[in-house]
C-alpha atoms as a PDB file:
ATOM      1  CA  UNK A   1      57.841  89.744 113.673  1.00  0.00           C
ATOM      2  CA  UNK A   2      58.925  87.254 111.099  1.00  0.00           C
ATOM      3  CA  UNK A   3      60.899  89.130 108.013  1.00  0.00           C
ATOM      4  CA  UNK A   4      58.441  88.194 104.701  1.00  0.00           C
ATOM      5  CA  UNK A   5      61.715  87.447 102.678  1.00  0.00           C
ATOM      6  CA  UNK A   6      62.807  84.562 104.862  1.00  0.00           C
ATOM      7  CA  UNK A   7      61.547  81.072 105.002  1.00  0.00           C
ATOM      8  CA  UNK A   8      61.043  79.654 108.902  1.00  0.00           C
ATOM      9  CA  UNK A   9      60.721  75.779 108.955  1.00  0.00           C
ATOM     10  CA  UNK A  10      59.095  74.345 112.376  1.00  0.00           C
ATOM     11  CA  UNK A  11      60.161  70.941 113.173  1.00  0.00           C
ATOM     12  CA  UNK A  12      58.135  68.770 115.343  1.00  0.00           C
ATOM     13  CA  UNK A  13      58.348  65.120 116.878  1.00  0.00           C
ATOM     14  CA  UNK A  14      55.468  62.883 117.287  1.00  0.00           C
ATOM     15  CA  UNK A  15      54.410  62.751 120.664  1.00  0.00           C
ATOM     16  CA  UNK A  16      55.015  59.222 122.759  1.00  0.00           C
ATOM     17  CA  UNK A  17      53.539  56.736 120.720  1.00  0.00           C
ATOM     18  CA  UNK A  18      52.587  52.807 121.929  1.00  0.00           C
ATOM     19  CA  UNK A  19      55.628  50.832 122.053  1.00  0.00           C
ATOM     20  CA  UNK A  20      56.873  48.783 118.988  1.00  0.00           C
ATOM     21  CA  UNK A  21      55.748  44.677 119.048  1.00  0.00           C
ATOM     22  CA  UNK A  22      57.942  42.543 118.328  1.00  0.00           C
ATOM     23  CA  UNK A  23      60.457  45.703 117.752  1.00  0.00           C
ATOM     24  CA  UNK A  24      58.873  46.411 114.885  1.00  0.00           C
ATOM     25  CA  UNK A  25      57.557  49.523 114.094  1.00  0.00           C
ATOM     26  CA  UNK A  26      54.580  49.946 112.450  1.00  0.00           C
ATOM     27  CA  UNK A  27      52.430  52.907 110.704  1.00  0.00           C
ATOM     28  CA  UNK A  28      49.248  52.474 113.101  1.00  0.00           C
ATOM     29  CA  UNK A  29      51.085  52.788 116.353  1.00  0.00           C
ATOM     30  CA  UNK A  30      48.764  55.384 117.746  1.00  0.00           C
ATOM     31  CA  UNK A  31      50.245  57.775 120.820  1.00  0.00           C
ATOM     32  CA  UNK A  32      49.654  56.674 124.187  1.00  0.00           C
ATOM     33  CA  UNK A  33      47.388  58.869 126.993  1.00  0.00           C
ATOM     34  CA  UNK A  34      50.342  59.912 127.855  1.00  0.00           C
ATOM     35  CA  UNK A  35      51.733  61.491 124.740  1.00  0.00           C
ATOM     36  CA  UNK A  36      48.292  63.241 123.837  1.00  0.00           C
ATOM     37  CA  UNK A  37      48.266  64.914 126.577  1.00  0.00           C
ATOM     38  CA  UNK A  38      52.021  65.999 126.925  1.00  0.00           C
ATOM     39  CA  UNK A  39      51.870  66.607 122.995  1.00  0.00           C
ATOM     40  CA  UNK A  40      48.633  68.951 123.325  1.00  0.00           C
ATOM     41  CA  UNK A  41      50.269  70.895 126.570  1.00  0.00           C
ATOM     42  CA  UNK A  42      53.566  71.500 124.505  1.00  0.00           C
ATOM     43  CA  UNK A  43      51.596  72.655 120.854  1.00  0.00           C
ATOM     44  CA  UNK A  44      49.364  74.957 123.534  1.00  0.00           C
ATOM     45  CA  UNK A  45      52.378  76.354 124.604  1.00  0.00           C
ATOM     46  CA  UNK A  46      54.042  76.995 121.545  1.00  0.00           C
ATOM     47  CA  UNK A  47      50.846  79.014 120.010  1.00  0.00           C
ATOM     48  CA  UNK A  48      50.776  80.843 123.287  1.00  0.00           C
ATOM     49  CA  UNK A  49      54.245  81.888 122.223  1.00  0.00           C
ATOM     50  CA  UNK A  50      53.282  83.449 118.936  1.00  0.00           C
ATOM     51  CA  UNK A  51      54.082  80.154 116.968  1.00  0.00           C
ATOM     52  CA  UNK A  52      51.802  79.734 113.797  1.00  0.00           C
ATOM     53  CA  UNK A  53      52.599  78.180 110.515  1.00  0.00           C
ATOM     54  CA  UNK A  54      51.079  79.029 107.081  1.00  0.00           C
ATOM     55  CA  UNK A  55      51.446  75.190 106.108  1.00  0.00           C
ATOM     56  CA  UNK A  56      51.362  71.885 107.847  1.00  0.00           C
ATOM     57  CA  UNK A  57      52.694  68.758 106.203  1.00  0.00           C
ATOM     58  CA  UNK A  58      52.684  65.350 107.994  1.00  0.00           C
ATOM     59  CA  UNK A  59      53.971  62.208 107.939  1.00  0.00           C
ATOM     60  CA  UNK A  60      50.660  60.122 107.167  1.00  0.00           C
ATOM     61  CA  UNK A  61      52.089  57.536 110.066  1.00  0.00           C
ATOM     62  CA  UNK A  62      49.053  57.791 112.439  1.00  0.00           C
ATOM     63  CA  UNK A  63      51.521  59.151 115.269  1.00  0.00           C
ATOM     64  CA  UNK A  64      52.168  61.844 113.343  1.00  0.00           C
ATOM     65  CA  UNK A  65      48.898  62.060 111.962  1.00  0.00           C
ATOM     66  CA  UNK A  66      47.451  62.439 115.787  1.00  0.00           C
ATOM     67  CA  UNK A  67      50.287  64.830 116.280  1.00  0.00           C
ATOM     68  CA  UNK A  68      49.221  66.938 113.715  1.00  0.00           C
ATOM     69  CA  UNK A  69      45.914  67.132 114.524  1.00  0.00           C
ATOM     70  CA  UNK A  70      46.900  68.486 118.249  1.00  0.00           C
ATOM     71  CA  UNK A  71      48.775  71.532 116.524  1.00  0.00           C
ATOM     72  CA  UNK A  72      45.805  72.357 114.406  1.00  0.00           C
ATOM     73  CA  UNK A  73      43.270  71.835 117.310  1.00  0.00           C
ATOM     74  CA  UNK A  74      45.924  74.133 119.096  1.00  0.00           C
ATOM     75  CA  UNK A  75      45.983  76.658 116.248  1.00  0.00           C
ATOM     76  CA  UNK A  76      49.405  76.288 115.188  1.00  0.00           C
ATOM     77  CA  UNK A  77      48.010  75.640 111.217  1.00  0.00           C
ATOM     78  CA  UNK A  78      44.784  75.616 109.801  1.00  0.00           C
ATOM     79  CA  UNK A  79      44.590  72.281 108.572  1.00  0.00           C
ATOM     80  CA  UNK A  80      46.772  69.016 107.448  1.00  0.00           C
ATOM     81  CA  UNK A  81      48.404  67.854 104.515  1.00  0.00           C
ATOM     82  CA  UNK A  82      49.977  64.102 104.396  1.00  0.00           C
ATOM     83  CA  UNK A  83      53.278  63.381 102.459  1.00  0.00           C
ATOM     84  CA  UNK A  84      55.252  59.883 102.077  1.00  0.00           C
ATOM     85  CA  UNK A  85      58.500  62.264 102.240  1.00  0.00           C
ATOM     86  CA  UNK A  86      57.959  62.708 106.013  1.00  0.00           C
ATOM     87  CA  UNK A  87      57.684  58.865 106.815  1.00  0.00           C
ATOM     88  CA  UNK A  88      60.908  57.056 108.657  1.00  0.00           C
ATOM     89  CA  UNK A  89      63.669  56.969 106.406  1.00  0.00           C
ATOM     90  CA  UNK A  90      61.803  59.374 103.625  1.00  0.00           C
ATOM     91  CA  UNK A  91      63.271  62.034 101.269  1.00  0.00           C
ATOM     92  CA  UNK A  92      61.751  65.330 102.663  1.00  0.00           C
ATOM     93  CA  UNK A  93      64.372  67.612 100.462  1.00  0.00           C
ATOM     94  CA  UNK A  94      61.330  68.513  97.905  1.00  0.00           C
ATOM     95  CA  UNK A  95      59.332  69.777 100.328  1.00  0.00           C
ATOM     96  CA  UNK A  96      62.240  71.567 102.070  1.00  0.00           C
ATOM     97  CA  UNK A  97      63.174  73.561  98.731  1.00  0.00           C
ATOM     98  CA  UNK A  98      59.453  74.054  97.990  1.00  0.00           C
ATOM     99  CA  UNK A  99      58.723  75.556 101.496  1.00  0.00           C
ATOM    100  CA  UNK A 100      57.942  78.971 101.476  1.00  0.00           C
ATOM    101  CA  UNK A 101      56.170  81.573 104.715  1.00  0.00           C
ATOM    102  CA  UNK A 102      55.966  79.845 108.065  1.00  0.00           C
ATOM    103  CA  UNK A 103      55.928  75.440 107.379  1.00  0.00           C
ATOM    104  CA  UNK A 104      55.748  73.014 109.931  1.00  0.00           C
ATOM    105  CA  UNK A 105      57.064  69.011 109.109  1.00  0.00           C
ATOM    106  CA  UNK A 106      55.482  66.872 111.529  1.00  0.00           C
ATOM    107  CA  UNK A 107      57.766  63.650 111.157  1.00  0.00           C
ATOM    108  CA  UNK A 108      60.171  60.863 113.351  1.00  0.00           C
ATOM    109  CA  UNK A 109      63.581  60.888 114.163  1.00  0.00           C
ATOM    110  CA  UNK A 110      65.894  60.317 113.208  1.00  0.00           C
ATOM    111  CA  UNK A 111      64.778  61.980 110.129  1.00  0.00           C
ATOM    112  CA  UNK A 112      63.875  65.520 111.715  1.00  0.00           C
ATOM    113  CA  UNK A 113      67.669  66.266 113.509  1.00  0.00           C
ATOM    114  CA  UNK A 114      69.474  64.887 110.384  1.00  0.00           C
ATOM    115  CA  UNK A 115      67.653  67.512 108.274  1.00  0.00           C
ATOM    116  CA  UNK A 116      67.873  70.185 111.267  1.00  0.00           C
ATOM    117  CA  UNK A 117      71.504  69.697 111.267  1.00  0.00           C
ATOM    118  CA  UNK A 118      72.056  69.246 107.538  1.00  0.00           C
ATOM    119  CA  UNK A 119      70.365  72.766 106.875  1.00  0.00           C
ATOM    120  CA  UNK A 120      72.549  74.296 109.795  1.00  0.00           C
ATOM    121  CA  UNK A 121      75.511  72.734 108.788  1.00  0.00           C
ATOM    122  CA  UNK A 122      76.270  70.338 111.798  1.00  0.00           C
ATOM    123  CA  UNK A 123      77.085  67.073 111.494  1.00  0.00           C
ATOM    124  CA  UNK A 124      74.105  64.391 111.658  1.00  0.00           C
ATOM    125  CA  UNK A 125      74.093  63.188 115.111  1.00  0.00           C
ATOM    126  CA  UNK A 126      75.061  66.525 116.401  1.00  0.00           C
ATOM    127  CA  UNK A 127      71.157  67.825 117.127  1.00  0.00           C
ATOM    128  CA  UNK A 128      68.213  65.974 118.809  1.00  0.00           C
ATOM    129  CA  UNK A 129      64.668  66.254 118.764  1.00  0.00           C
ATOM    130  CA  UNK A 130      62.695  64.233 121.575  1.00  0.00           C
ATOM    131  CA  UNK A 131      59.145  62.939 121.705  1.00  0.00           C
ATOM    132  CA  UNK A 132      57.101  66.215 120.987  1.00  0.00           C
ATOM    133  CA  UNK A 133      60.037  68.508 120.639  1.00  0.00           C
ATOM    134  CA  UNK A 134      60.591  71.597 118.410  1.00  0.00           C
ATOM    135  CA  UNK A 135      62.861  72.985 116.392  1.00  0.00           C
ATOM    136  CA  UNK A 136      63.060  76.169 114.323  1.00  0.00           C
ATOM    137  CA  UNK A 137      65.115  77.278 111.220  1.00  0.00           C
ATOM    138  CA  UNK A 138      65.054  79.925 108.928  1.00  0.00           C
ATOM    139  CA  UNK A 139      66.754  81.359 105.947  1.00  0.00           C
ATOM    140  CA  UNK A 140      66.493  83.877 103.230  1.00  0.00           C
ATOM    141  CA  UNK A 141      63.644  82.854 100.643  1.00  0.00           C
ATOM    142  CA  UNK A 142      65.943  83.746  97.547  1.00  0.00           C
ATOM    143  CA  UNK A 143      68.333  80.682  98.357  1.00  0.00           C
ATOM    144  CA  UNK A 144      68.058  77.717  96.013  1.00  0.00           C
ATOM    145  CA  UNK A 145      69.514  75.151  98.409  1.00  0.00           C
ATOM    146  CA  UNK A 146      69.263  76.274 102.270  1.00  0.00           C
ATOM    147  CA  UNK A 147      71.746  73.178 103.207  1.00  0.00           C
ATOM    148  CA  UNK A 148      74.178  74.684 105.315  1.00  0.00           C
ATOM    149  CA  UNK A 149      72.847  78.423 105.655  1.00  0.00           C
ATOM    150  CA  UNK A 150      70.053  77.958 108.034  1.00  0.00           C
ATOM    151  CA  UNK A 151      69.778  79.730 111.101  1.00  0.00           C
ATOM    152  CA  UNK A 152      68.831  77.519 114.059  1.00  0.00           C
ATOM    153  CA  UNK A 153      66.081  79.757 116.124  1.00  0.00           C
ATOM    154  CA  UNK A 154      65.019  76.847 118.546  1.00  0.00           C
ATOM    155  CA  UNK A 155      65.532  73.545 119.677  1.00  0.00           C
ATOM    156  CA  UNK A 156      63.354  72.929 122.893  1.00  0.00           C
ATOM    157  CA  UNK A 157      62.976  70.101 124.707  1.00  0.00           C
ATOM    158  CA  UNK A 158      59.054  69.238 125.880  1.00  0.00           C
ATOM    159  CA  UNK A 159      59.639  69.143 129.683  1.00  0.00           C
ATOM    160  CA  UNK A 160      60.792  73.304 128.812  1.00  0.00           C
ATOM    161  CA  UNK A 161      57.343  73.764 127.498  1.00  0.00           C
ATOM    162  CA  UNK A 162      55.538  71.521 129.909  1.00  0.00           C
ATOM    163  CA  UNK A 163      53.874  72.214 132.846  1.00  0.00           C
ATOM    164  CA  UNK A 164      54.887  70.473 135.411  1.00  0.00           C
ATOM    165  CA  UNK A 165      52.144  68.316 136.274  1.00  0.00           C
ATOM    166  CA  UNK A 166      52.144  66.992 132.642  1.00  0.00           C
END
């Protein structure tokens, strides 16, 4: 049961989206087959594990956006906000020191570990989140800057929460 004087911050990748053109990277990239099906298995599995999140805030990169929409079809959050501060290379520090209950960022990397490991205290490149992978911090509610006094709860790899025909 999740103690109603800490905040718990989910983490989660987009899911394998269409490759770049041109190596470019671009908002619309949608996510393959591929990653909406290996994306809705893993948010499926997470809710079956008790995971649920007061507030959902997205990246409004349409990756994300599909992402997002998986975890709320999964019931992992009732519904969807967008936010520029999620996008690649964004600031997502107001929303981290606004975030209060049970929020989940749905964003990119390597955005998502740099802010994981930042709020643990671990240098930037030290944490990894893959395509449709979850991570979970937490930390007492009365702190005015979390950075460095997060607890890391998870870090899972899809293929852990993936059936194996997926």
């Amino acid at each position: 049961m999740r103690d109603s004087s800490s905040v718990d911050l989910l983490l989660l990748r987009h899911g394998i989206a269409a490759e770049r053109v041109c190596g470019r990277d671009h908002p619309d990239r949608p996510l393959t087959d591929r990653g909406m099906r290996r994306t809705l298995e893993v948010v499926r599995q997470l809710r079956r594990l008790d995971v649920q999140a007061d507030t959902l805030i997205s990246s409004s990169y349409r990756r994300c956006r599909q992402t997002a929409e998986l975890a709320v079809q999964a019931g992992l959050a009732k519904s969807i906000r967008l936010d520029s501060a999620l996008e690649p290379g964004g600031d997502p520090w107001p929303l981290v020191s606004r975030a209060s209950g049970r929020c989940l960022l749905v964003g990119h990397e390597p955005d998502l570990s740099t802010l994981a490991a930042t709020l643990i205290g671990a240098p930037a490149s030290s944490l990894r989140l893959h395509k449709a992978g979850y991570c979970h911090l937490s930390w007492q509610e009365d702190l005015s800057d979390p950075r460095g006094q997060a607890e890391l709860q998870a870090l899972l790899r899809p293929r852990l929460l993936l059936p194996r025909s997926v």
